[in-house]
Protein backbone atom coordinates (compact mmCIF):
# COMPACT_ATOMS: atom_id res chain seq x y z
CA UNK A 1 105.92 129.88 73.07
CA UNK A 2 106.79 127.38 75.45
CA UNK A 3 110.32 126.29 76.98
CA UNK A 4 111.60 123.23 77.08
CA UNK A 5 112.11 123.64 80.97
CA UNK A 6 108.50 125.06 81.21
CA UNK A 7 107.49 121.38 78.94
CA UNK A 8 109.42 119.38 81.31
CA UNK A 9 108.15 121.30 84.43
CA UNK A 10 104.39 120.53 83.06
CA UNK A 11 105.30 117.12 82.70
CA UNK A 12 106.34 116.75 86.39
CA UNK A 13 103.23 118.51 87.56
CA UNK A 14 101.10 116.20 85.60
CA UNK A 15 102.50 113.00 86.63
CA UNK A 16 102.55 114.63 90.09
CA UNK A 17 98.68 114.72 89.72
CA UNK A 18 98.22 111.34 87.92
CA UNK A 19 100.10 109.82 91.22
CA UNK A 20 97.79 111.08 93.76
CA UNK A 21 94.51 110.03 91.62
CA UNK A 22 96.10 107.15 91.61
CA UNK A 23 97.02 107.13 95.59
CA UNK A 24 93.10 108.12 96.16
CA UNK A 25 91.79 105.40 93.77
CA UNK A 26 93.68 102.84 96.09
CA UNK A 27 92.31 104.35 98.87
CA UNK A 28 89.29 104.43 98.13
CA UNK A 29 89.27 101.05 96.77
CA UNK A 30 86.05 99.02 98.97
CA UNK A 31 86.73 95.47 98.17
CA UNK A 32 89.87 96.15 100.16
CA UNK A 33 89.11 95.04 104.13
CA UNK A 34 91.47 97.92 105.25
CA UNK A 35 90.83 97.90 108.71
CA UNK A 36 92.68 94.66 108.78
CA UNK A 37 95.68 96.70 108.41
CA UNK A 38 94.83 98.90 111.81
CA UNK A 39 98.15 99.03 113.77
CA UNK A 40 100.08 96.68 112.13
CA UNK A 41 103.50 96.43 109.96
CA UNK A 42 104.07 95.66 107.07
CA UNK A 43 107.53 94.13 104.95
CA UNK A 44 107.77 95.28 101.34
CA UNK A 45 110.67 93.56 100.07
CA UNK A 46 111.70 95.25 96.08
CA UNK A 47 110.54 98.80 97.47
CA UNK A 48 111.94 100.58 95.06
CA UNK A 49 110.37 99.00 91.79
CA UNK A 50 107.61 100.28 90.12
CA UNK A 51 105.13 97.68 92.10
CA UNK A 52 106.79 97.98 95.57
CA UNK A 53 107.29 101.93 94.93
CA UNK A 54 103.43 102.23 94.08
CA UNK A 55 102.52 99.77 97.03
CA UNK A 56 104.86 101.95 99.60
CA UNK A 57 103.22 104.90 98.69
CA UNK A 58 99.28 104.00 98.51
CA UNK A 59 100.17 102.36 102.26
CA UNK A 60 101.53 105.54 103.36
CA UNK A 61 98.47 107.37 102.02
CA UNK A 62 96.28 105.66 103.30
CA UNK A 63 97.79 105.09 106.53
CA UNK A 64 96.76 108.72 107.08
CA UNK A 65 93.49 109.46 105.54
CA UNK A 66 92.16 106.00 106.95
CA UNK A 67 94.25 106.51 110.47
CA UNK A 68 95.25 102.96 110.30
CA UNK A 69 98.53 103.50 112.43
CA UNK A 70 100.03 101.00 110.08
CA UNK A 71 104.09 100.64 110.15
CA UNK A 72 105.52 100.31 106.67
CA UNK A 73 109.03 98.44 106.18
CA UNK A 74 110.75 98.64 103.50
CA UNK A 75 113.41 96.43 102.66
CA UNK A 76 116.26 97.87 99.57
CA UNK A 77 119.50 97.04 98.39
CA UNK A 78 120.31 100.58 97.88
CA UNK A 79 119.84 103.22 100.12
CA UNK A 80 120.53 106.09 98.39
CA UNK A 81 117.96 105.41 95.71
CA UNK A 82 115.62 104.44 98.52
CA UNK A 83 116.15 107.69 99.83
CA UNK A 84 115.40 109.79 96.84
CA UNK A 85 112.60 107.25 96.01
CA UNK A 86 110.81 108.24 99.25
CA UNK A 87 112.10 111.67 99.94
CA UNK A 88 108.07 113.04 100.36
CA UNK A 89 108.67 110.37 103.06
CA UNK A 90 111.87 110.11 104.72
CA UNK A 91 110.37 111.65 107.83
CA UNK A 92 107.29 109.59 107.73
CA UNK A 93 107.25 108.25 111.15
CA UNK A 94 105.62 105.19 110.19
CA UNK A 95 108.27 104.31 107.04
CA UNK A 96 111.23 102.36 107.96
CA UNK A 97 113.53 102.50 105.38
CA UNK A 98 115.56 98.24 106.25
CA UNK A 99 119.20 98.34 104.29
CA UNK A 100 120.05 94.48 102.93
CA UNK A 101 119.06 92.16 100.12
CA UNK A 102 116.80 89.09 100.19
CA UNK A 103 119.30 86.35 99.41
CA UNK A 104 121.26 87.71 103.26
CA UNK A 105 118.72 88.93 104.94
CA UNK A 106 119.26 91.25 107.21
CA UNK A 107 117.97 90.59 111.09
CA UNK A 108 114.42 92.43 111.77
CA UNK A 109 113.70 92.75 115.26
CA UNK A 110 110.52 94.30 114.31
CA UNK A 111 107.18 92.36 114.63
CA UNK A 112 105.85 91.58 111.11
CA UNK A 113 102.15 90.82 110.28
CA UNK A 114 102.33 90.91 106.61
CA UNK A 115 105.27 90.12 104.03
CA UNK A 116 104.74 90.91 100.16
CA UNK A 117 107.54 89.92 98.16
CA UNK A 118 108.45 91.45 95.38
CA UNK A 119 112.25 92.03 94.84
CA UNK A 120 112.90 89.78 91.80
CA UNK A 121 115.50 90.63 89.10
CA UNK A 122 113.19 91.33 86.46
CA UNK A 123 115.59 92.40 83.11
CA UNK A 124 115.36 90.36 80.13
CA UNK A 125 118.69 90.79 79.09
CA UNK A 126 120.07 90.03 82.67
CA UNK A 127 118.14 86.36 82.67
CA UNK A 128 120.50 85.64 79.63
CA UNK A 129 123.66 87.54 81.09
CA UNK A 130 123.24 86.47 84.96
CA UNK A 131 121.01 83.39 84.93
CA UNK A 132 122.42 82.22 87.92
CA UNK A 133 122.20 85.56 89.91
CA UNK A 134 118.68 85.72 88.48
CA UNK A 135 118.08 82.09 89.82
CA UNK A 136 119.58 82.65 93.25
CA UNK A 137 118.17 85.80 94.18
CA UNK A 138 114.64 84.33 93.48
CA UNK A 139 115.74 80.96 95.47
CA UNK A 140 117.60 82.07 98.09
CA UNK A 141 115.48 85.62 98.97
CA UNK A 142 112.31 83.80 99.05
CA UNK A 143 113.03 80.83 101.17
CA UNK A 144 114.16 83.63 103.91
CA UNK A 145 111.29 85.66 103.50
CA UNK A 146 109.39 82.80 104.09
CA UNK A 147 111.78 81.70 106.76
CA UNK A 148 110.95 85.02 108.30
CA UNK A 149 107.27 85.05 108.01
CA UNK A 150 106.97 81.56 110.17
CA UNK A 151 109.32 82.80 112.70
CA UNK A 152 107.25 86.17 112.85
CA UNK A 153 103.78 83.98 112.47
CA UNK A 154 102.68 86.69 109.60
CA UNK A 155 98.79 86.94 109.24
CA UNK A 156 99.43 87.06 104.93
CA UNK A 157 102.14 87.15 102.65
CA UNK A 158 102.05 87.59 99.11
CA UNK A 159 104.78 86.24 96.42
CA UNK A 160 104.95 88.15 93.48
CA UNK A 161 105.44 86.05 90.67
CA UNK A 162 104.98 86.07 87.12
CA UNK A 163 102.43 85.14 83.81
CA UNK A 164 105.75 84.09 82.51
CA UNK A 165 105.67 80.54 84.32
CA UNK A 166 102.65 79.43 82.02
CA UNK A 167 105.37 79.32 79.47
CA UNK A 168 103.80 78.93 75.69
CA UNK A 169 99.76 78.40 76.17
CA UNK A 170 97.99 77.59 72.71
CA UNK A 171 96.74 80.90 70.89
CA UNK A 172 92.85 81.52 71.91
CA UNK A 173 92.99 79.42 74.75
CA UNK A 174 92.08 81.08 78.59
CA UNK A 175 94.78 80.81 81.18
CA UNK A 176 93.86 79.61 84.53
CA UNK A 177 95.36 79.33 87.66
CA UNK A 178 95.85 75.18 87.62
CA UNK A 179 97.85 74.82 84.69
CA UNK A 180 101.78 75.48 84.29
CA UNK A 181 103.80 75.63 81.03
CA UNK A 182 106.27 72.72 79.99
CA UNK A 183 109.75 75.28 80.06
CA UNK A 184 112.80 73.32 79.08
CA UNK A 185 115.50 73.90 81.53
CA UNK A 186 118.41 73.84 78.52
CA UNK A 187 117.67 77.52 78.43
CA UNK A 188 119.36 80.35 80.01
CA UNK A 189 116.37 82.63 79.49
CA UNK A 190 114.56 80.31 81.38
CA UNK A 191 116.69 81.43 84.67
CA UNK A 192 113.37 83.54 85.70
CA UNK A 193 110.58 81.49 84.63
CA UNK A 194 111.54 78.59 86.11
CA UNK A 195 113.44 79.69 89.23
CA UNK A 196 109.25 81.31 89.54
CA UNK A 197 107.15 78.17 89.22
CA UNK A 198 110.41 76.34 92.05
CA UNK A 199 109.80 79.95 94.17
CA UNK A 200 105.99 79.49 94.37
CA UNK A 201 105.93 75.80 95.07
CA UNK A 202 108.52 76.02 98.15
CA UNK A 203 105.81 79.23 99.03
CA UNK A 204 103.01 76.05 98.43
CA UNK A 205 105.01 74.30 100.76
CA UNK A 206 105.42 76.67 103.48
CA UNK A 207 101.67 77.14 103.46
CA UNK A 208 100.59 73.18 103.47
CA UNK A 209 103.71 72.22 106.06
CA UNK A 210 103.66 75.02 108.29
CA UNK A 211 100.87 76.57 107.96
CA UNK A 212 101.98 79.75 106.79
CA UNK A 213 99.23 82.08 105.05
CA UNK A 214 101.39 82.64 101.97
CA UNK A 215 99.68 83.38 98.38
CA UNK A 216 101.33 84.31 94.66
CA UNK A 217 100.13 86.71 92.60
CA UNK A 218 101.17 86.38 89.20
CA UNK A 219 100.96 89.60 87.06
CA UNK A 220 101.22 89.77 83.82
CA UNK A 221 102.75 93.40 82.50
CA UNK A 222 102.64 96.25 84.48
CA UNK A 223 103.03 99.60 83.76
CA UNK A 224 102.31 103.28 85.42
CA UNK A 225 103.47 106.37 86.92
CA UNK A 226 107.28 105.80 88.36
CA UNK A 227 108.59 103.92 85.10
CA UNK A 228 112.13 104.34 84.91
CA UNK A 229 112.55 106.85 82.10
CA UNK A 230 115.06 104.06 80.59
CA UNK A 231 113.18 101.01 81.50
CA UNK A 232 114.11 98.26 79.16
CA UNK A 233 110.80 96.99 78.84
CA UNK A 234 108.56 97.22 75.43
CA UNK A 235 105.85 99.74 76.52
CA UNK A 236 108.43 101.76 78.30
CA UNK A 237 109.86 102.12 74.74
CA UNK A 238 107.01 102.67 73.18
CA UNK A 239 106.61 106.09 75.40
CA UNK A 240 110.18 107.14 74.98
CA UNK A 241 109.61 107.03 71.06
CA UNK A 242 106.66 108.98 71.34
CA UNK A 243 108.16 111.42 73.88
CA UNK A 244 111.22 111.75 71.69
CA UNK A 245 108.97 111.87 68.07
CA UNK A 246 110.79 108.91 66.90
CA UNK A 247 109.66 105.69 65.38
CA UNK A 248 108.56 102.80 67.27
CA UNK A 249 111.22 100.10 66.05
CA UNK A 250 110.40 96.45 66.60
CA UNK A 251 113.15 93.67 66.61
CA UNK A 252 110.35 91.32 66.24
CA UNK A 253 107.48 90.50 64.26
CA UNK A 254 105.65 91.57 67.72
CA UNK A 255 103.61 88.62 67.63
CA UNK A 256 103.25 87.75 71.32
CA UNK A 257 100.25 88.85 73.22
CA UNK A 258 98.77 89.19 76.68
CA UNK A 259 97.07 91.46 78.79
CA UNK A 260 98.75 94.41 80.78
CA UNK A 261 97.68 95.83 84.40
CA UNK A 262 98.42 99.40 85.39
CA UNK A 263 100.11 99.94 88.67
CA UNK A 264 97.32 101.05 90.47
CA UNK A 265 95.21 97.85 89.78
CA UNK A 266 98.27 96.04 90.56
CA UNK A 267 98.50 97.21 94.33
CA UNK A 268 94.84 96.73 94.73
CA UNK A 269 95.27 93.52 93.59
CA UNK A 270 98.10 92.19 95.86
CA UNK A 271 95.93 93.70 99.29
CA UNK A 272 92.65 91.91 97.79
CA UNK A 273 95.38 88.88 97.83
CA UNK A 274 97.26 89.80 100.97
CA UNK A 275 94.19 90.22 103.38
CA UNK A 276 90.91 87.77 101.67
CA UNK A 277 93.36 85.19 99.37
CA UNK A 278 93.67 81.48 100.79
CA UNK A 279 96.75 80.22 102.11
CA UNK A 280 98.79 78.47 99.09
CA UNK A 281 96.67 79.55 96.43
CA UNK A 282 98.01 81.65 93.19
CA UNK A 283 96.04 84.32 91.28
CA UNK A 284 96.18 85.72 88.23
CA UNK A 285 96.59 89.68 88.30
CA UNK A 286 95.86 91.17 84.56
CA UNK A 287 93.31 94.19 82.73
CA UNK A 288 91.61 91.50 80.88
CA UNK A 289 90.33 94.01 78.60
CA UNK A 290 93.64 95.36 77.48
CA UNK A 291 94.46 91.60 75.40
CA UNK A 292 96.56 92.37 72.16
CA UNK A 293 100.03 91.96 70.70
CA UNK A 294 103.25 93.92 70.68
CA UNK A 295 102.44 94.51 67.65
CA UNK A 296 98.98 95.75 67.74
CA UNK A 297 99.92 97.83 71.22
CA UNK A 298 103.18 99.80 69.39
CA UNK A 299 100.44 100.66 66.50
CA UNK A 300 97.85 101.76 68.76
CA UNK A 301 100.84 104.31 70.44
CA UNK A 302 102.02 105.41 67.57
CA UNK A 303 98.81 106.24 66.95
CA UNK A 304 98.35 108.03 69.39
CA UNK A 305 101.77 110.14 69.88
CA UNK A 306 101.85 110.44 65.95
CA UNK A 307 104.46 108.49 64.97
CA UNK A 308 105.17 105.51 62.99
CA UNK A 309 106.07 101.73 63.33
CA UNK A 310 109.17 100.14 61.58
CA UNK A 311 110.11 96.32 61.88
CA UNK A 312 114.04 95.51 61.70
CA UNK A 313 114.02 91.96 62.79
CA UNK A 314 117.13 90.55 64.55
CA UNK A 315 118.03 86.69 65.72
CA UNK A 316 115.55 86.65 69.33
CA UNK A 317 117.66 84.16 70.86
CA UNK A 318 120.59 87.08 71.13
CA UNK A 319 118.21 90.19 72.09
CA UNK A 320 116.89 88.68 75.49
CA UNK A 321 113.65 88.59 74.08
CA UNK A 322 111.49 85.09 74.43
CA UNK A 323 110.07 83.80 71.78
CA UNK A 324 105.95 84.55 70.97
CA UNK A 325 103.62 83.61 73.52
CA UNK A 326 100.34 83.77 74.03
CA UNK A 327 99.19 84.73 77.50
CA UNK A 328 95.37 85.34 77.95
CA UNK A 329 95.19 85.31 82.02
CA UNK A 330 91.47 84.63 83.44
CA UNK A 331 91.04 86.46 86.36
CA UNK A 332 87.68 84.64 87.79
CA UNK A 333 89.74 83.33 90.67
CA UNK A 334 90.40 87.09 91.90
CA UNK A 335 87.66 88.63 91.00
CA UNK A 336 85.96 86.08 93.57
CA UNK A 337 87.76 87.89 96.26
CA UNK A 338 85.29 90.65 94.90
CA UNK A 339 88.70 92.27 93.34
CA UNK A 340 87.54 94.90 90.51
CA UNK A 341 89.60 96.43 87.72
CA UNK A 342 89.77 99.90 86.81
CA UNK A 343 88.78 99.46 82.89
CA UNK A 344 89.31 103.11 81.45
CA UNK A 345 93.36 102.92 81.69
CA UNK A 346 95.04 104.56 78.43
CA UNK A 347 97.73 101.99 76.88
CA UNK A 348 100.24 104.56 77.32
CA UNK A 349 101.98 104.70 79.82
CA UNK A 350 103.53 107.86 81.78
CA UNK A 351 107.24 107.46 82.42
CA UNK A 352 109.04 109.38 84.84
């Protein structure tokens, strides 16, 4: 009979596994133009997130199986966490591990090629709770990075935003790159939303006044190896319910849908952008094939982990939650930077 320990120890060995597949899969990936990344550095701002984790980590990888002598940089707000983040790492020669936070950036006397952006506060609770630190951060973190990438003259720099500034699209209709949602700014919740669409038109701005090569991606839901084990976010709780054989409990009638995008597909998405997108443009990063509700996605895991689905509805103005949307991101734009999207990703999503 098997131990708990000898469970747990399975479980680490297994994500272990699904991490490098994942690492090689990046790699590997040919629509990437990687030997435009041959000796130079690179600034990941939000390292420690599950995107900037995942995009640290494929870089390092294939720094060495490619020999690309590429320098990685990687900007966090707490080094300790960086530390253990990156410990397979922390005497990679060619990781720089850069202590300060976006909104004071710290000086970099390194040279810079490429900037991708992605520290963001990205809680739903905290947009309601700390709507101003929410809107600063964005504000203030990426008019320096952008500061810094004219004064460094990058070759690319990517802006991670969000599906979220689309706001409330009619059901059934395809989402495109050209149209933005009408979000009222009476709204607290709308701290991150908004303080998006104001961070990718000053990275518009940048790009038509100064000429700096700056594109947004904007990704709908991500998930993958590296999930926070107590990430607040619905799929993470999802996997926690099935990993603990409890219920799936929604607070809503789980009505809002969109696509999702595992990790991996992210990462390959943001270099497609980084190193073929057009200055100022924004693309839409998503699985197209993975469109469905909350609803429909905490059935289909419970499902699958054997459990069940209960509903216990509570006020969504006071649970951080927005209200329904309907997000169905066309990806046409991307794809015509020959982009591709692994299609045979399970909905569930390993959490670390």
């Amino acid at each position: 009979m098997k131990t708990s320990k000898s469970l747990d120890s399975e479980l680490i060995m297994g994500l272990q596994e699904q991490i490098m597949r994942d690492m090689e899969y990046i790699c590997e990936a040919d629509f990437i133009p990687w030997d435009r990344l041959k000796n130079k550095t690179i600034l990941i701002t939000g390292a420690t997130g599950l995107i900037g984790y995942t995009l640290v980590n494929a870089l390092l990888y294939a720094n060495k199986k490619r020999t690309l002598n590429l320098k990685v940089l990687a900007l966090v707000r707490d080094m300790a966490r960086a530390e253990e983040r990156f410990k397979e790492h922390i005497n990679d020669a060619f990781l720089e591990l850069i202590f300060g936070r976006v909104e004071e950036l710290p000086g970099i006397e390194n040279t810079v090629d490429y900037i991708v952006h992605g520290a963001s506060q990205t809680a739903s609770m905290a947009h309601i709770t700390q709507p101003v630190e929410t809107i600063m951060t964005a504000l203030k973190g990426t008019a320096n990075l952008l500061g810094l990438a004219k004064e460094k003259a990058v070759s690319g720099m990517v802006y991670l935003s969000s599906m979220e500034v689309y706001g409330y699209p009619e059901k059934g209709h395809k989402v495109t790159e050209n149209e933005i949602g009408a979000l009222t700014p009476l709204n607290v919740r709308n701290s991150y939303p908004i303080s998006k669409i104001q961070c990718e038109n000053l990275c518009y701005a940048y790009a038509k006044e100064y000429g700096v090569p700056v594109m947004s991606v904007r990704l709908t839901q991500t998930f993958g190896p590296g999930v926070n084990y107590n990430d607040g976010r619905v799929f993470a709780e999802f996997a926690r319910c099935v990993a603990e054989k409890r219920d799936i409990v929604l607070k809503t009638k789980g009505e809002t849908e969109h696509s999702y995008l595992y990790t991996a597909d992210a990462v390959t998405a943001i270099l497609t952008v980084l190193l073929r997108g057009e200055a100022g443009q924004a693309y839409n990063a998503a699985n197209e094939s993975t469109y469905c509700s909350i609803a429909e996605m905490a059935e289909k895991v419970a499902a699958q982990g054997g459990i069940k689905v209960r509903y216990e509805i509570e006020d969504e103005t006071k649970n951080g939650y927005p209200k329904p949307s309907y997000i169905d991101l066309d990806t046409s734009l991307l794809q015509q930077l020959d982009w591709k999207c692994g299609q045979n990703r399970k909905i569930l999503p390993n959490i670390c």
